[in-house]
N, C-alpha and C. Protein backbone atom coordinates (compact mmCIF):
# COMPACT_ATOMS: atom_id res chain seq x y z
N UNK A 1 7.16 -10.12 -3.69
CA UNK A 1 6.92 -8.85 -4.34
C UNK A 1 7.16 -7.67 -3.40
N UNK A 2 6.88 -7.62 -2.18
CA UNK A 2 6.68 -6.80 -1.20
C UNK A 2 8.52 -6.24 -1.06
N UNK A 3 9.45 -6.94 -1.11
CA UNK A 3 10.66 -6.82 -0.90
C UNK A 3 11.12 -6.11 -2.35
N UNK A 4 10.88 -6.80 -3.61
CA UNK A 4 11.22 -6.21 -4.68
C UNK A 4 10.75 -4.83 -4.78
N UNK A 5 9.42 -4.48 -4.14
CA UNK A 5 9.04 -2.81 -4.66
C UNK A 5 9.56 -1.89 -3.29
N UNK A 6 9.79 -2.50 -2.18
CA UNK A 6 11.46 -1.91 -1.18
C UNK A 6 12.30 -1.51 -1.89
N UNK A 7 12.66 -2.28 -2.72
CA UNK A 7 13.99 -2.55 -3.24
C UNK A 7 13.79 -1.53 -4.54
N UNK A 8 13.11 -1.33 -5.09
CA UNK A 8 12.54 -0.40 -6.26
C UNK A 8 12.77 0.88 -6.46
N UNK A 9 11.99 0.90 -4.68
CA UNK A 9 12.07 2.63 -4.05
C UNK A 9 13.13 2.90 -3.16
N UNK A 10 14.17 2.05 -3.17
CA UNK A 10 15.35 2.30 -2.88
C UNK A 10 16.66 2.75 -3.35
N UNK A 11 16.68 2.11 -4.84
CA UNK A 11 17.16 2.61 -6.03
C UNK A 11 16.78 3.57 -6.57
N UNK A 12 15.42 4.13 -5.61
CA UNK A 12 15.06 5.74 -6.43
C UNK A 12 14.80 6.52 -5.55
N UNK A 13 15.72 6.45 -4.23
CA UNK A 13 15.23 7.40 -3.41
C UNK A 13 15.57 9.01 -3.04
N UNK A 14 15.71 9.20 -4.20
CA UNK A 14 16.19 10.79 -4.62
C UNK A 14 14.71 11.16 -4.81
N UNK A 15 13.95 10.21 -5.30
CA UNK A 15 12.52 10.82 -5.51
C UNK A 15 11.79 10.34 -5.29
N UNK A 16 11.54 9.32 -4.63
CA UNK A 16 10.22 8.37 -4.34
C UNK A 16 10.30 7.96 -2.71
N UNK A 17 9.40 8.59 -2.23
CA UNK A 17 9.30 8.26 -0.70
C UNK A 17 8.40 7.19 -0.66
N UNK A 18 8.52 5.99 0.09
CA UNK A 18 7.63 5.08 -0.03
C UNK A 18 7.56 4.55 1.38
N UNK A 19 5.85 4.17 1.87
CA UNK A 19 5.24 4.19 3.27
C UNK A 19 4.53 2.70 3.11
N UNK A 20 5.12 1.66 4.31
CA UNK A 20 4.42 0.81 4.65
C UNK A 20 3.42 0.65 4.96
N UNK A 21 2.30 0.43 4.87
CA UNK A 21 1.33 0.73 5.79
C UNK A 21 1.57 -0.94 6.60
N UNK A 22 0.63 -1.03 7.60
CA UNK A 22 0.16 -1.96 8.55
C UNK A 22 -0.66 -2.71 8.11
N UNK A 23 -0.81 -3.41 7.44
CA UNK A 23 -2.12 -4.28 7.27
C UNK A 23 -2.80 -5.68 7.71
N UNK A 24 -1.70 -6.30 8.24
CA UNK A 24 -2.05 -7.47 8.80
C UNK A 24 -2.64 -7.38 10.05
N UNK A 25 -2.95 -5.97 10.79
CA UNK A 25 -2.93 -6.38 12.27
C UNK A 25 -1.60 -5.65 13.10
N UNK A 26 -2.01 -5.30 14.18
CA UNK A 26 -0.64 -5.05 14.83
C UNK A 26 -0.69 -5.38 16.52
N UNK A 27 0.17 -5.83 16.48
CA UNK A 27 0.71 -6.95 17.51
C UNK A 27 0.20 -6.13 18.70
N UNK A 28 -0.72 -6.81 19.79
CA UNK A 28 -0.87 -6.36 20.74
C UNK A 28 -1.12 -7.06 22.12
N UNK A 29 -0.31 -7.45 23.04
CA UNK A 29 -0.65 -8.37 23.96
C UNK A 29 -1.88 -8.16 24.88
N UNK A 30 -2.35 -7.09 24.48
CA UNK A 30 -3.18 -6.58 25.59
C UNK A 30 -4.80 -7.05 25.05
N UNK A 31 -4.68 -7.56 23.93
CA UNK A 31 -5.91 -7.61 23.16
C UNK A 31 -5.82 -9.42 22.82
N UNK A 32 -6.90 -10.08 22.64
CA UNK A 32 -7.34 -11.79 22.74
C UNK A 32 -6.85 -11.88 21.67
N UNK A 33 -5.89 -12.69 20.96
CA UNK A 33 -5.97 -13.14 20.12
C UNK A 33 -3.98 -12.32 19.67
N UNK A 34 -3.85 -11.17 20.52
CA UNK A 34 -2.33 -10.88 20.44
C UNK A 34 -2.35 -10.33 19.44
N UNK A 35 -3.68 -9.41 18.48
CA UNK A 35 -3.94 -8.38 17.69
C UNK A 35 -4.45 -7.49 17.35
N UNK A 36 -4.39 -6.31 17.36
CA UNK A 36 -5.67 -5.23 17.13
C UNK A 36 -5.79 -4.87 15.71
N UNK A 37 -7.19 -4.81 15.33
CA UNK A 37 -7.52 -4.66 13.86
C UNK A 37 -7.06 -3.58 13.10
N UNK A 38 -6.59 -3.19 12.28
CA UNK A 38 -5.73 -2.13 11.18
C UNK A 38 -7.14 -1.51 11.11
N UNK A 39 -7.18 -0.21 11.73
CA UNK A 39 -8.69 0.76 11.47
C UNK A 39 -8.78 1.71 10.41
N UNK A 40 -7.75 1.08 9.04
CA UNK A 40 -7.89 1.39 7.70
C UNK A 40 -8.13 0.04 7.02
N UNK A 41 -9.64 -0.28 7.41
CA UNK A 41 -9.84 -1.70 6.73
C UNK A 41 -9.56 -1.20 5.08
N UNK A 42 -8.78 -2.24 4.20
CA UNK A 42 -9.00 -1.77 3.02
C UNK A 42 -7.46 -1.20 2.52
N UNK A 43 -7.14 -0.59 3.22
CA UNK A 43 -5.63 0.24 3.06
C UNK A 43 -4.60 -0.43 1.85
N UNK A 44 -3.78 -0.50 1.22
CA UNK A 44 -3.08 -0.55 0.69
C UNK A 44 -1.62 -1.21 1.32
N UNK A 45 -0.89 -1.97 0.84
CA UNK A 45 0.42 -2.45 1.53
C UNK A 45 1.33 -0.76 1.01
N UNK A 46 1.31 -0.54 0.61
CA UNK A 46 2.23 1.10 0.07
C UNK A 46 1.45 1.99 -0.28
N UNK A 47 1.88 3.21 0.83
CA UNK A 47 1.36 4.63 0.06
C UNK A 47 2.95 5.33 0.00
N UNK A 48 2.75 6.36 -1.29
CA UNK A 48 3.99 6.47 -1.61
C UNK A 48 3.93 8.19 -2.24
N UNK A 49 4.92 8.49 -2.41
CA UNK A 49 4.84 10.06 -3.41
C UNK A 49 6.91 10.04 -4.27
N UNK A 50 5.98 10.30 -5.64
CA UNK A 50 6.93 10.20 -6.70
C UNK A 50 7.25 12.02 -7.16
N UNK A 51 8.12 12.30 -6.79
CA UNK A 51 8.28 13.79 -6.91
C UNK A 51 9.10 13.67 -8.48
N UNK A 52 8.10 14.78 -9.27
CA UNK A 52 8.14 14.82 -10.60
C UNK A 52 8.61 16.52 -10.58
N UNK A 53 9.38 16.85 -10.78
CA UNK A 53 9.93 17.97 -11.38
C UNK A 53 9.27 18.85 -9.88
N UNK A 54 9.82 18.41 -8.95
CA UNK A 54 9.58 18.78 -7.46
C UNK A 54 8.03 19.35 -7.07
N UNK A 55 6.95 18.69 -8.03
CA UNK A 55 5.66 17.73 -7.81
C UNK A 55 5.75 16.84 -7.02
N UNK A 56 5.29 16.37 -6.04
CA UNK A 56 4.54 14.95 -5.72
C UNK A 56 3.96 14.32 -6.23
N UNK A 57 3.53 13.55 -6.63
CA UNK A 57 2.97 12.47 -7.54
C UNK A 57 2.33 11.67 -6.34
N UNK A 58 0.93 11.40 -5.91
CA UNK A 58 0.92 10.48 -4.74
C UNK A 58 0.67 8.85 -5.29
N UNK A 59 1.05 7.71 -4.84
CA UNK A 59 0.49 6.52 -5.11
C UNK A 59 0.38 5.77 -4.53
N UNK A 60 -0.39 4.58 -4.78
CA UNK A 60 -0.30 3.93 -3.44
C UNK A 60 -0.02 1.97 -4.36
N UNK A 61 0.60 1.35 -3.90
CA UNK A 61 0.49 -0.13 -4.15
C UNK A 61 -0.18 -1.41 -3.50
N UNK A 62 -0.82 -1.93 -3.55
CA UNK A 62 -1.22 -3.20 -3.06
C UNK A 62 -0.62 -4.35 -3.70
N UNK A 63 -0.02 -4.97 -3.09
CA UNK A 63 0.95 -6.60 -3.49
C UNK A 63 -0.41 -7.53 -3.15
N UNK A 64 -0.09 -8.21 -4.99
CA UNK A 64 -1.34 -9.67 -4.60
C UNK A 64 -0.13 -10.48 -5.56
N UNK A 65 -0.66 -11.68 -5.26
CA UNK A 65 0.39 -12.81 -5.57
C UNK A 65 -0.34 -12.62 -6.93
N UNK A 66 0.83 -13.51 -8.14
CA UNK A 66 -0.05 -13.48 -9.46
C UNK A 66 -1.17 -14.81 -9.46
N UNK A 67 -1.30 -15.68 -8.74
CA UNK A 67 -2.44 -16.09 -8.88
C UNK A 67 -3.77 -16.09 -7.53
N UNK A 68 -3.32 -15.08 -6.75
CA UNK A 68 -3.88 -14.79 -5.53
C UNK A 68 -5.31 -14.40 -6.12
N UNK A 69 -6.33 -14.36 -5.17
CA UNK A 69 -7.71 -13.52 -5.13
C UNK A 69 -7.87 -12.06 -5.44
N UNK A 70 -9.21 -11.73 -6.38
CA UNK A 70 -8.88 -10.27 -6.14
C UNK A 70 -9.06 -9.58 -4.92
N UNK A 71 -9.15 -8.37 -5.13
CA UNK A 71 -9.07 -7.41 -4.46
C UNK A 71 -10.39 -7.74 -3.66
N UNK A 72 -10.42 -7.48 -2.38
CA UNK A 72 -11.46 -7.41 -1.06
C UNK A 72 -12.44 -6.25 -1.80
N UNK A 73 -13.73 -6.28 -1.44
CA UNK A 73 -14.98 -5.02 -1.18
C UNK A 73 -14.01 -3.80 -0.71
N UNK A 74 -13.56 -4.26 0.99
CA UNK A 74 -12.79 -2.96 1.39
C UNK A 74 -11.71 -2.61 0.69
N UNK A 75 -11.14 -2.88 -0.09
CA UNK A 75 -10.15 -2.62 -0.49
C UNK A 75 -10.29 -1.57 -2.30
N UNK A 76 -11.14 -2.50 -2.45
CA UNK A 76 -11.99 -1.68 -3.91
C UNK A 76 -12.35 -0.23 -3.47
N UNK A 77 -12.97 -0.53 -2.09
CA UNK A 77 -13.55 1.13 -1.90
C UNK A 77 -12.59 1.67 -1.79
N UNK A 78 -11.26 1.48 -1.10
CA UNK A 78 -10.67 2.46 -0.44
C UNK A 78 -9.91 2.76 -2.25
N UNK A 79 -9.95 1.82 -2.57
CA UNK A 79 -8.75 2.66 -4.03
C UNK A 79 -9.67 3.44 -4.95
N UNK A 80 -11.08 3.45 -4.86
CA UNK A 80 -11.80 3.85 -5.82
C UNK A 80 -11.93 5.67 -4.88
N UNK A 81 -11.71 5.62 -3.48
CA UNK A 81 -11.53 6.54 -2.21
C UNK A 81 -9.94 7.60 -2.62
N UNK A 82 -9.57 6.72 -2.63
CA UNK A 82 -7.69 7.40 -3.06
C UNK A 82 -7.51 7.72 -4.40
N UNK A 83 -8.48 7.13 -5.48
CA UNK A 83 -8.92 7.57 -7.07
C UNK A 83 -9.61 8.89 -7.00
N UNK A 84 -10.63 9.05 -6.26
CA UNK A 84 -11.31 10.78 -6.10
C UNK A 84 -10.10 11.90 -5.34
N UNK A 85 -9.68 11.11 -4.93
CA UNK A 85 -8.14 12.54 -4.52
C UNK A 85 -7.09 12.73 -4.88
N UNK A 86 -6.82 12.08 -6.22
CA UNK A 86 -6.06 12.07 -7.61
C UNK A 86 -5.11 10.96 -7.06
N UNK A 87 -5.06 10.19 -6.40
CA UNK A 87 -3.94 8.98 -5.72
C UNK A 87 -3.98 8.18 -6.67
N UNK A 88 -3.10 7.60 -7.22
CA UNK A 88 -2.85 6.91 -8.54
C UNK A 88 -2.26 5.30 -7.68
N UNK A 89 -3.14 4.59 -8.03
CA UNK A 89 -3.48 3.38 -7.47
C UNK A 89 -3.34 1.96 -7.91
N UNK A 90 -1.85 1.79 -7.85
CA UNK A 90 -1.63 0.04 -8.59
C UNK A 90 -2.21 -1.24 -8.19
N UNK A 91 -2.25 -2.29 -8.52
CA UNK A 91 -2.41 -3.40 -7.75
C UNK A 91 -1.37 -4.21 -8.66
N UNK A 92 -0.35 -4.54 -7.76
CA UNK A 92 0.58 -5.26 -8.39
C UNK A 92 0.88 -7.08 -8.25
N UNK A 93 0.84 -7.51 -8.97
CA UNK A 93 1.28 -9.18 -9.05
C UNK A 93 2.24 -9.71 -9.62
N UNK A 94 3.03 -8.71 -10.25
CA UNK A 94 4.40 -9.86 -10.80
C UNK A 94 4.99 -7.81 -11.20
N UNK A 95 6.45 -8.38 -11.56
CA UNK A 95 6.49 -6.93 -12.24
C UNK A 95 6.81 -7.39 -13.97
């Protein structure tokens, strides 16, 4: 899924800026284990802005497999967090 909604906002990139975030961790040799924790527990795999009649539109996506687990505690907060600042908030599993 993660490649298909690349691929999405690529075919529309006259208007849709779309932002990876980090979420697994990011690689760090300096730290046990060769990772330091993403200090947006919760974050979203995509934050994005859909420019509507040269509006922004902000949104953000989270990729879950279609028969994956729901959504984490942290992750509920942070979209219910990005819901109070008008961030329009998918959770996607198949298209």
């Amino acid at each position: 899924m993660t490649k298909d909604v690349q691929d999405w906002a690529e075919l529309r990139k006259e208007s849709v800026r779309l932002f990876r975030m980090q979420t697994t961790g990011i690689p760090d040799s300096s730290v046990k284990g060769g990772f330091r924790k993403n200090n947006e527990k919760g974050s979203p795999d995509f934050l994005g802005a859909y420019l509507l009649c040269k509006i922004p539109v902000l949104f953000a996506f989270e990729i879950k497999s279609p028969t994956g687990k729901p959504p984490s505690e942290a992750q509920v907060k942070w979209q219910k967090r990005a819901e109070g600042f008008g961030i329009n908030y998918f959770i996607i599993r198949s298209w």
